[in-house]
Protein backbone atom coordinates (compact mmCIF):
# COMPACT_ATOMS: atom_id res chain seq x y z
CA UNK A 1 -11.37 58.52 -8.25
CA UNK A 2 -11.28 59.48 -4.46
CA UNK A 3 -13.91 57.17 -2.62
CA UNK A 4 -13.82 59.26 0.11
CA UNK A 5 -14.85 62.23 -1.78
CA UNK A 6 -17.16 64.15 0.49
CA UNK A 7 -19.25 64.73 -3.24
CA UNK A 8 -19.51 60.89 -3.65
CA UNK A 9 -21.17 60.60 -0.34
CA UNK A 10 -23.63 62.77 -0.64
CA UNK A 11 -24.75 61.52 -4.30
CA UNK A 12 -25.08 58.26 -2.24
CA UNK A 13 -26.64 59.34 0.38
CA UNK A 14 -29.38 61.34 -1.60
CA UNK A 15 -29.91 57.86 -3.57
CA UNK A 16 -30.43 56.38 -0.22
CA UNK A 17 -33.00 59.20 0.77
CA UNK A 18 -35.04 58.45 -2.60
CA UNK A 19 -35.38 54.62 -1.78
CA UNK A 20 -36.20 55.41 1.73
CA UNK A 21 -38.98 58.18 0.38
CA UNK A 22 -40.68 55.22 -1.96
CA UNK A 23 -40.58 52.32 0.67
CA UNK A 24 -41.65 54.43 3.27
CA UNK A 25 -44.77 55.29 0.98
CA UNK A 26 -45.74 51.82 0.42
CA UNK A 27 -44.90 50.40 3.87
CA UNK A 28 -46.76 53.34 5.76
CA UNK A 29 -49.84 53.10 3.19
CA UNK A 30 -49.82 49.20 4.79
CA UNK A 31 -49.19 49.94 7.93
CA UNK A 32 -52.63 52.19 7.83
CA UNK A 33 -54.58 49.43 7.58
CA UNK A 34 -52.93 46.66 8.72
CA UNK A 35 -54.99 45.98 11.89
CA UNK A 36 -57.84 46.76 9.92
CA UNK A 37 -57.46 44.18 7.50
CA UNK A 38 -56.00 41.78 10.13
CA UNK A 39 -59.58 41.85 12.21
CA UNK A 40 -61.71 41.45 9.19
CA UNK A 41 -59.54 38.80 7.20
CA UNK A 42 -59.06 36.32 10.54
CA UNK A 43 -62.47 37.73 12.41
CA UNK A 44 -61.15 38.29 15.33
CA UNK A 45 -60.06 41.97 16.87
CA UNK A 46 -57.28 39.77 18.93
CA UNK A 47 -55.22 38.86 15.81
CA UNK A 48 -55.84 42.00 14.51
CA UNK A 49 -52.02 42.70 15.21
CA UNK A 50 -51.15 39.67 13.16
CA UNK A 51 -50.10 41.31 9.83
CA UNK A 52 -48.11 44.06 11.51
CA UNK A 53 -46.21 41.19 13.63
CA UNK A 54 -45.77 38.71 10.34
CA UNK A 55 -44.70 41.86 8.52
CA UNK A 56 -42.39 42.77 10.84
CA UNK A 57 -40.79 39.41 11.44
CA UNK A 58 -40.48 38.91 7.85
CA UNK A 59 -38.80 42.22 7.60
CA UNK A 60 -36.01 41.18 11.09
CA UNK A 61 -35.13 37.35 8.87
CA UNK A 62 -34.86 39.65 5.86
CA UNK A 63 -32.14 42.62 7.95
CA UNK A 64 -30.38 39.10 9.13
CA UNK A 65 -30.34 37.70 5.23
CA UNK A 66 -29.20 40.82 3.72
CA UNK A 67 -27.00 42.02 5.98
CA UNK A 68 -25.23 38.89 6.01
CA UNK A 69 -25.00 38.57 2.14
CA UNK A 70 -24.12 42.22 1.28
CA UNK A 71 -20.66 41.45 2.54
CA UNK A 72 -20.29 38.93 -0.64
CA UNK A 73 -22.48 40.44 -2.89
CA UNK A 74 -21.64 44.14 -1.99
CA UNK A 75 -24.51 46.09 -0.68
CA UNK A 76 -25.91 47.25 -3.75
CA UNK A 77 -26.77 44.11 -4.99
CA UNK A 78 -28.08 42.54 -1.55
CA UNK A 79 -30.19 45.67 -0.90
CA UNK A 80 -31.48 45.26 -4.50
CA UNK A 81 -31.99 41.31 -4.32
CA UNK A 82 -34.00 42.38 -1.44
CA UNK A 83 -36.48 44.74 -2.60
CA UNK A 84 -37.34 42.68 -5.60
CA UNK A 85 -38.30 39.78 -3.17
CA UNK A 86 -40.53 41.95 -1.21
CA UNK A 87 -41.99 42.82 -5.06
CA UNK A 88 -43.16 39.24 -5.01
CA UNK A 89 -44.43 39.43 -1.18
CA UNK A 90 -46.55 42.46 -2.02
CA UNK A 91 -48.41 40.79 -4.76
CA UNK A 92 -48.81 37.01 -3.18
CA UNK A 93 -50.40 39.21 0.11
CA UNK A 94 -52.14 41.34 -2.51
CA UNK A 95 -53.84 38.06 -3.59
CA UNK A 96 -54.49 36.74 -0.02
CA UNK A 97 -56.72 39.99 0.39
CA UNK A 98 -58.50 39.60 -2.74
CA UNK A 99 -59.20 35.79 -2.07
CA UNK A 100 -59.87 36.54 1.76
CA UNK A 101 -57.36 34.08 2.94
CA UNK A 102 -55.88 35.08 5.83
CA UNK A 103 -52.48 32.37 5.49
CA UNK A 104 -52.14 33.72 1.92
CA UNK A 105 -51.46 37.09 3.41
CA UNK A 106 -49.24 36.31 6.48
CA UNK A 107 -47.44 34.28 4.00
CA UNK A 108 -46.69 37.31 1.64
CA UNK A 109 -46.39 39.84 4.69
CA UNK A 110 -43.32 37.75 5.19
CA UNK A 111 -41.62 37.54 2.09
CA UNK A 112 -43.08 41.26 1.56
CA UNK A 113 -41.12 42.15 4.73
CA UNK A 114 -37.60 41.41 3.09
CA UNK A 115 -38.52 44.68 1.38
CA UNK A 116 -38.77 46.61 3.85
CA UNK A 117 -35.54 45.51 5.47
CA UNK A 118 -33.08 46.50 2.17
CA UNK A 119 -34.83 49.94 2.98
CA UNK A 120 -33.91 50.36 6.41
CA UNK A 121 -30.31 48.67 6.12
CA UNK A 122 -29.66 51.85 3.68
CA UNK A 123 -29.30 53.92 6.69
CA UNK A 124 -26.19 52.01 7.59
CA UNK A 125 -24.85 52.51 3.69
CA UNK A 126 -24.87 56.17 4.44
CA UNK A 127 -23.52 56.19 7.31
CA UNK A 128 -20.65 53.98 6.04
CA UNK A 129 -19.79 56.29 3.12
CA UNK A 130 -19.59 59.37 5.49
CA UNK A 131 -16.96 59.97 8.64
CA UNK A 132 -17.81 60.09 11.86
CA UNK A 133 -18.24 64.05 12.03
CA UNK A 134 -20.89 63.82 9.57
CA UNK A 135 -22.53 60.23 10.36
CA UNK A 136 -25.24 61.56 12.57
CA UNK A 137 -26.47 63.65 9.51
CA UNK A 138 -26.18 61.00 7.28
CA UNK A 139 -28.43 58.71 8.59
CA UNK A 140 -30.92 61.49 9.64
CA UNK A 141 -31.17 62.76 5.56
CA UNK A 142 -32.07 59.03 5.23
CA UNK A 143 -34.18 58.50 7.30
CA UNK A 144 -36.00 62.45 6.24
CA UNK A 145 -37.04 60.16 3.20
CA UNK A 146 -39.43 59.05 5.54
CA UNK A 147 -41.18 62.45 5.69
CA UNK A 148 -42.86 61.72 1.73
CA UNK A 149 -44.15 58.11 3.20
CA UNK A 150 -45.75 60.26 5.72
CA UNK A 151 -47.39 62.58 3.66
CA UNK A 152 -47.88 60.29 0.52
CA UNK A 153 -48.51 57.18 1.77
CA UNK A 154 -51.55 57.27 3.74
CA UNK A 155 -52.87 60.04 1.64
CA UNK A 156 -53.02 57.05 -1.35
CA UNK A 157 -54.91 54.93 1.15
CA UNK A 158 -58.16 56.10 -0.23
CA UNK A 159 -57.83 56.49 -3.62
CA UNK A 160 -56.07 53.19 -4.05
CA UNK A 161 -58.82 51.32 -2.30
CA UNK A 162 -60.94 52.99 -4.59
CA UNK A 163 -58.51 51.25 -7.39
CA UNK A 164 -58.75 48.06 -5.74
CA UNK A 165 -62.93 48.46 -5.45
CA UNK A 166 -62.83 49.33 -9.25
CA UNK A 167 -61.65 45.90 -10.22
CA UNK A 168 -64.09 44.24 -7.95
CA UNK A 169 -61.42 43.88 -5.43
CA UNK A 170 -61.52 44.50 -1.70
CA UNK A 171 -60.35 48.21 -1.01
CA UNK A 172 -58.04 47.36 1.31
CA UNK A 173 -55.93 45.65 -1.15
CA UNK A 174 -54.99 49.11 -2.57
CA UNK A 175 -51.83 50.20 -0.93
CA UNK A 176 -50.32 46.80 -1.83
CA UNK A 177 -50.26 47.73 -5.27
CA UNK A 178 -48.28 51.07 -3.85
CA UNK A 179 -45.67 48.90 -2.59
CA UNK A 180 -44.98 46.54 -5.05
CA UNK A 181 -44.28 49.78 -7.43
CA UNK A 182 -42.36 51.21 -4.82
CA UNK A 183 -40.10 48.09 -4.32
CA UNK A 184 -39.71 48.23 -8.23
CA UNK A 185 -38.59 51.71 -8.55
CA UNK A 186 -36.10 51.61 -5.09
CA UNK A 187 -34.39 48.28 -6.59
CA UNK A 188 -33.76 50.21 -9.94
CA UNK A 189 -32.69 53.27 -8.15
CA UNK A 190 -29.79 51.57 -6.34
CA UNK A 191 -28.55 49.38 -8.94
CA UNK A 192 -28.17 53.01 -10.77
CA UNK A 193 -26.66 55.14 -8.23
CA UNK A 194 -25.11 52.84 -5.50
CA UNK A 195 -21.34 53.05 -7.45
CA UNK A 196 -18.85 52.56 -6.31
CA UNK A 197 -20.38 50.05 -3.76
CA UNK A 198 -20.74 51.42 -0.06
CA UNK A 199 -19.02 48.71 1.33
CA UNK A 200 -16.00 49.87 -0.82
CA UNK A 201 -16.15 53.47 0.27
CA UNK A 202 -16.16 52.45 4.69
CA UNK A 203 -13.46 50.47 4.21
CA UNK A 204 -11.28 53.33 2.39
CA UNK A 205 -13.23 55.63 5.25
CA UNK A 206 -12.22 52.98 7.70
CA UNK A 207 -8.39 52.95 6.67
CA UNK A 208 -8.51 57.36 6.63
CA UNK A 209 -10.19 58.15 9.55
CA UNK A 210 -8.45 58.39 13.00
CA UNK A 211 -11.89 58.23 14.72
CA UNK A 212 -13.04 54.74 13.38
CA UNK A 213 -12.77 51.82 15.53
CA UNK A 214 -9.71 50.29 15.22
CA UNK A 215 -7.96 47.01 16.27
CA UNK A 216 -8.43 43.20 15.57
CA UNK A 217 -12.15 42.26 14.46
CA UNK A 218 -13.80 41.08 17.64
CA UNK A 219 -16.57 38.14 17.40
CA UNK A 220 -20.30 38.73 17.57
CA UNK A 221 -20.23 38.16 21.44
CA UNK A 222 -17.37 40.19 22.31
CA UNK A 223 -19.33 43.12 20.43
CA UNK A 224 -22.19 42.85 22.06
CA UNK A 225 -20.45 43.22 25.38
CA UNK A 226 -19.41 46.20 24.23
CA UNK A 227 -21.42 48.80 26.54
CA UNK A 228 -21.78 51.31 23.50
CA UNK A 229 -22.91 48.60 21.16
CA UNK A 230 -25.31 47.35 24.10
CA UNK A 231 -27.05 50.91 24.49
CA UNK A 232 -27.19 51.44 20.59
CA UNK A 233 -28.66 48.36 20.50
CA UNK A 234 -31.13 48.65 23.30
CA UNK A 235 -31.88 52.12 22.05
CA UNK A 236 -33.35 51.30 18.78
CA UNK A 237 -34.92 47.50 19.42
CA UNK A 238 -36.76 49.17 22.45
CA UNK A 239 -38.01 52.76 20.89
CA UNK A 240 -39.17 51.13 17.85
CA UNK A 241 -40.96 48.66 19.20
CA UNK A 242 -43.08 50.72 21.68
CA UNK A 243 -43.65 52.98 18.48
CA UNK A 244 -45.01 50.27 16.42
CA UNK A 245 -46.85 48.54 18.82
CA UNK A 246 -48.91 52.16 20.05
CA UNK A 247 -49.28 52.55 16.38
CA UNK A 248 -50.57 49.67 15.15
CA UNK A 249 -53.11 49.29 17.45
CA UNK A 250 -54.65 53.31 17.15
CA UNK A 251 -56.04 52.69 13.99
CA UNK A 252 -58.50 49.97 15.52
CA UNK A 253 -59.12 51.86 18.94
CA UNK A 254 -60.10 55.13 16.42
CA UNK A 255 -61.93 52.58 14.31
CA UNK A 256 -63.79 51.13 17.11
CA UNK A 257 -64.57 55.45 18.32
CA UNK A 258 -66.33 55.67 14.90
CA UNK A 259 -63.90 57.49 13.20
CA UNK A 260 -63.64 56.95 9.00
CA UNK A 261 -60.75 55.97 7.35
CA UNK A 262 -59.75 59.61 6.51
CA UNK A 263 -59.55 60.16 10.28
CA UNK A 264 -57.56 57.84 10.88
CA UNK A 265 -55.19 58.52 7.82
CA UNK A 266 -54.42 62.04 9.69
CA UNK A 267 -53.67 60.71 12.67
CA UNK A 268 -51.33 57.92 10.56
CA UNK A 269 -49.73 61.42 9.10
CA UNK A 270 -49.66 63.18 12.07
CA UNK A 271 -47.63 60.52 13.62
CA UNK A 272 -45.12 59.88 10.57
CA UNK A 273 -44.88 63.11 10.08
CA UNK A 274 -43.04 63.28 13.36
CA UNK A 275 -41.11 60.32 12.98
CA UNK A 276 -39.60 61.69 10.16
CA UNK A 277 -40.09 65.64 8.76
CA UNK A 278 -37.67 66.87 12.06
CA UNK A 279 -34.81 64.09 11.39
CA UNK A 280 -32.03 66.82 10.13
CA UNK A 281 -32.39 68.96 12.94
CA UNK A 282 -32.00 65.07 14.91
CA UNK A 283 -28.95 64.43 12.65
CA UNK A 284 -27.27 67.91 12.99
CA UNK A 285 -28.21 67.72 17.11
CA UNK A 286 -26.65 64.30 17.77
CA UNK A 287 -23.29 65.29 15.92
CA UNK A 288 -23.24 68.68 17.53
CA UNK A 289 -24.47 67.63 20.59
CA UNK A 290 -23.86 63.83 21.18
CA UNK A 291 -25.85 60.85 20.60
CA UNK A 292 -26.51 59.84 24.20
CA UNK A 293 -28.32 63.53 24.92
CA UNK A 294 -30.52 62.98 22.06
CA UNK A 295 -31.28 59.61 23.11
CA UNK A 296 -32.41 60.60 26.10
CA UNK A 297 -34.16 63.58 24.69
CA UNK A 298 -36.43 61.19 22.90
CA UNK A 299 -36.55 58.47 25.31
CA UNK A 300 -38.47 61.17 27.48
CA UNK A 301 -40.87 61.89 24.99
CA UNK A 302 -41.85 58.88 23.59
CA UNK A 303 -42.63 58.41 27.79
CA UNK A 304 -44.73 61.20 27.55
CA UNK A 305 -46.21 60.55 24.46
CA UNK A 306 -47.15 57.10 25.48
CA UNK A 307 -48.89 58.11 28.59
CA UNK A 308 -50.64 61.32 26.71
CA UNK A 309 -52.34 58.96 23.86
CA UNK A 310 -55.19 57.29 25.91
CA UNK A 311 -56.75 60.54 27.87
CA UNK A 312 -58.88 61.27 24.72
CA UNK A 313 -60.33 59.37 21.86
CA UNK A 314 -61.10 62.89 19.92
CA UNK A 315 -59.17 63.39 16.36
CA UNK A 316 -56.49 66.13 17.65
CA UNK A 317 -55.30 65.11 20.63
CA UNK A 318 -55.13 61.64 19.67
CA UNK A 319 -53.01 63.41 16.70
CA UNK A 320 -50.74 65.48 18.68
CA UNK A 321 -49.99 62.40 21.17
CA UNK A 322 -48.64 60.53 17.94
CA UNK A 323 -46.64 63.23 16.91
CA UNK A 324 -44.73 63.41 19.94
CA UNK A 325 -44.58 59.24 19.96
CA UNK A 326 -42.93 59.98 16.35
CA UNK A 327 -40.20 62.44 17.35
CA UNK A 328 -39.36 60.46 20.32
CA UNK A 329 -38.77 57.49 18.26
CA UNK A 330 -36.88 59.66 15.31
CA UNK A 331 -34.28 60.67 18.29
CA UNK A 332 -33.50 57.45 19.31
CA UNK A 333 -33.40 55.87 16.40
CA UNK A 334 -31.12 58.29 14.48
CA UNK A 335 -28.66 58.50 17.53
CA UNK A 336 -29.16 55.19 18.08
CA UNK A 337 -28.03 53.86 14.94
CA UNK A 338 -25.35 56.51 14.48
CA UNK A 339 -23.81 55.49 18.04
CA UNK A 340 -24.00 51.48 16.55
CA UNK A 341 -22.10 52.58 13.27
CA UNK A 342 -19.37 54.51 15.78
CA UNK A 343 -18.73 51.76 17.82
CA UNK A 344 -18.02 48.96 14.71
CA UNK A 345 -15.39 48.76 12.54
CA UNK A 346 -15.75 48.12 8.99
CA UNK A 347 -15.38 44.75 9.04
CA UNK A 348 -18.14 44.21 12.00
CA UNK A 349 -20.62 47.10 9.96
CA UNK A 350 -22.75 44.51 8.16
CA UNK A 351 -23.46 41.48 10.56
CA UNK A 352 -23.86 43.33 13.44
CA UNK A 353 -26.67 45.63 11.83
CA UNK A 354 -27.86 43.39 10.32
CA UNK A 355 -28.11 41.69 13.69
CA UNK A 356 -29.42 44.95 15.23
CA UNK A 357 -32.60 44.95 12.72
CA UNK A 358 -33.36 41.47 13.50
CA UNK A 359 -33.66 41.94 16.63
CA UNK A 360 -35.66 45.63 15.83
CA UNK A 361 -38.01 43.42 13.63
CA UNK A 362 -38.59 40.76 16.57
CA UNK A 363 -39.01 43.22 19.21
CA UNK A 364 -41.15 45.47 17.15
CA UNK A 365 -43.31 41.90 16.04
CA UNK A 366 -44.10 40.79 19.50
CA UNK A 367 -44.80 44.00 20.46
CA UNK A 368 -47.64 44.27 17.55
CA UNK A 369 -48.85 40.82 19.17
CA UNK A 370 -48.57 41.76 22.45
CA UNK A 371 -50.61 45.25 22.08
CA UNK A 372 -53.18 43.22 20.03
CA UNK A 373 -53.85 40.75 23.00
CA UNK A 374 -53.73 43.78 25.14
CA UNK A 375 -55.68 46.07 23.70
CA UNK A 376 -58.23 43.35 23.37
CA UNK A 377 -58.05 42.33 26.92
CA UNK A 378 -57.25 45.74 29.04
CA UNK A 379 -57.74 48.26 26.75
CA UNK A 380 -55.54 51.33 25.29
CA UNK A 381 -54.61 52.79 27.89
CA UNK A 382 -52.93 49.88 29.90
CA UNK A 383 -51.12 49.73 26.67
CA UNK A 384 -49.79 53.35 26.56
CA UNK A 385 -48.53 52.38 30.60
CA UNK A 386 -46.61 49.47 29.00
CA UNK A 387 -45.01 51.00 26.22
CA UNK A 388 -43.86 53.93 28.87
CA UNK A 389 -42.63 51.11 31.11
CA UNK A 390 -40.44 49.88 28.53
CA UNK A 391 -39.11 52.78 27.18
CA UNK A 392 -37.60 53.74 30.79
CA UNK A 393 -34.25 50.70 30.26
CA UNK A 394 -33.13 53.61 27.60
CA UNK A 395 -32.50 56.45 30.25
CA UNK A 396 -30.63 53.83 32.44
CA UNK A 397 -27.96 52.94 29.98
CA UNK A 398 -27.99 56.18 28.11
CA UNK A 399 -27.20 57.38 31.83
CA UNK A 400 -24.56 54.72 32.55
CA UNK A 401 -22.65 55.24 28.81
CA UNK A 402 -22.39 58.49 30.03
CA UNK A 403 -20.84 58.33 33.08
CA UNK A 404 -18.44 55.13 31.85
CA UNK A 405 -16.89 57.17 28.49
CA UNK A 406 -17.55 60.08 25.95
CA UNK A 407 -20.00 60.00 23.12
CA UNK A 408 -17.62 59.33 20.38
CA UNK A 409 -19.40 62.07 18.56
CA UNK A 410 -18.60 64.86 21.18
CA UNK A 411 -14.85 63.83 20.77
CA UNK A 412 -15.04 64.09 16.62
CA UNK A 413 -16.59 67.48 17.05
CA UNK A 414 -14.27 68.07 19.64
């Protein structure tokens, strides 16, 4: 069998979509409510970015865990391993909700997180079974599985809490259950499809194809000195965590401008809708066109977006801020992440992303913590100035890669 059979790729890659389109379901359904039930479990609208934050640094340990161990156990079986944990995670925060202790949650938010992680690393699997021509696309029909979490999963906010209120429970508890059966089904769905094992496939990839990185495998440091490592890196730690941090903190500023949980659901869709329904067009753009223009393409609008979201608390424009916020982050993080994949070679794939989501998870966890203490302090709006602020280091280095060598993309097209 060839490996590098543009056929096998794609039957991965679709695999990879499906387990992106069930996490993304559960984790968005969470994300809803997560400062919700942070300021009601703890009392306190300042730790109301807790969950988010524990989530999320459960979810940067977990990128660093499996990353690391999918080069011994393959990636099909790390990526699995780590779903099932964040199985257990769902259901031990599931419990901390029910009991109303706030540690019992934070505790399974972290496990939980590990979850999470295996789904995001799969955008790296895809892009390792494909070339460079076609990596761009690759990680954008991933990441498009995003674009049923969108829809679905704050659509079952509602009529899972009214689940979770028909056992007695608190309804907030309801998208947990989501997850943990979304977990379940991804793990299944990889240990099916995920043959032969990605890892396999990039190295054949690796040994065929003239545009992978070649040469003697350099150590962690000497890769991150690399300038196009740097801005891939920089790209996606800093676009994701302005994006999380706006986000997380909307539902409470909505909540706190009276509006009911079905408002804030279509904002929630509004936004994820953007982050993920355009990300073919963002795949077939940053092959055709380049990464870096695509970076900056979305580095500018998640500047606008950021400074758009606090001149009105009404439903639509609220709604239309966080759709740009979403396509400004889907740019930069498909580009982003296909840039990182060009500039590693196979043997450097898995610790260095791995690496790369760790520090996405940190970044994105302070952030959360950060825009709780802010919001709570100065308000939304000097939040939407901060996240603008530090969205602005992307244009300088997407600038500077520019001017100090070609996209690696434009030359495969080329």
């Amino acid at each position: 069998m060839d490996v590098t059979s543009p056929r096998l790729a794609r039957r991965i890659t679709l695999a990879l979509l499906a387990v992106q389109s069930l996490g993304s379901a559960g984790s968005i359904g969470v994300a809803t409510v997560a400062a919700i039930v942070g300021a009601e479990l703890s009392g306190r609208a300042s730790l109301a970015g807790a969950p988010g934050a524990t989530y999320l640094i459960g979810a940067a340990f977990g990128a660093l865990l499996w990353g690391g161990l999918s080069d011994r156990l393959g990636r099909r079986n790390a990526l699995s391993l780590g779903l099932a944990t964040g199985v257990l995670g769902a259901f031990s925060a599931l419990l901390g909700i029910i009991g109303g202790s706030f540690a019992l949650l934070l505790a399974g938010l972290v496990v939980m997180g590990s979850g999470t992680a295996s789904v995001q690393l799969g955008r790296f699997a895809a892009a390792e079974v494909n070339p460079v021509a076609r990596r761009g696309r690759a990680v954008a029909t991933v990441v498009l599985g995003g674009t049923f979490g969108s829809v679905v999963g704050p659509t079952l906010v509602a009529p899972t809490g009214a689940i979770a209120s028909g056992f007695g429970w608190n309804e907030l508890a309801g998208p947990y259950l989501t997850v943990m059966v979304a977990f379940a089904l991804s793990a299944v769905v990889l240990q099916l499809v995920l043959r032969p094992d990605p890892k396999t496939i990039g190295e054949a990839i690796g040994r065929a194809d003239t545009a992978a990185t070649t040469g003697p495998e350099r150590s962690l440091p000497q890769i991150l000195r690399d300038p196009m490592v740097r801005t891939a890196v920089v790209t996606v730690v800093l676009a994701h965590a302005v994006m999380v941090g706006i986000m997380q903190m909307t539902s409470l500023h909505m909540r706190e401008h009276a509006h009911t949980l079905a408002g804030i659901s279509i904002v929630f869709s509004s936004h994820t809708f953007g982050m993920f329904a355009f990300s073919v067009v963002t795949g077939w753009l940053a092959d055709r066109w380049g990464r870096l223009p695509v970076i900056t393409a979305g580095a500018l609008l998640t500047v606008a977006s950021c400074l758009a979201a606090p001149l009105s608390p009404q439903l639509l424009p609220l709604a239309i801020a966080l759709f740009g916020l979403g396509i400004g982050w889907n740019f930069c993080y498909v580009a982003g992440s296909a840039l990182l994949s060009d500039a590693l070679s196979p043997a450097e794939k898995a610790r260095t992303q791995g690496l790369n989501d760790l520090l996405v998870g940190l970044a994105a966890a302070s952030a959360v913590l950060f825009s709780g203490v802010l919001f709570a302090g100065a308000g939304y709006g000097v939040m939407g100035l901060t996240g603008a602020l530090l969205t602005l280091p992307i244009l300088q280095l997407a600038a500077r890669l520019r001017r100090y060598r070609l996209d690696p993309a434009r030359t495969a097209a080329g």
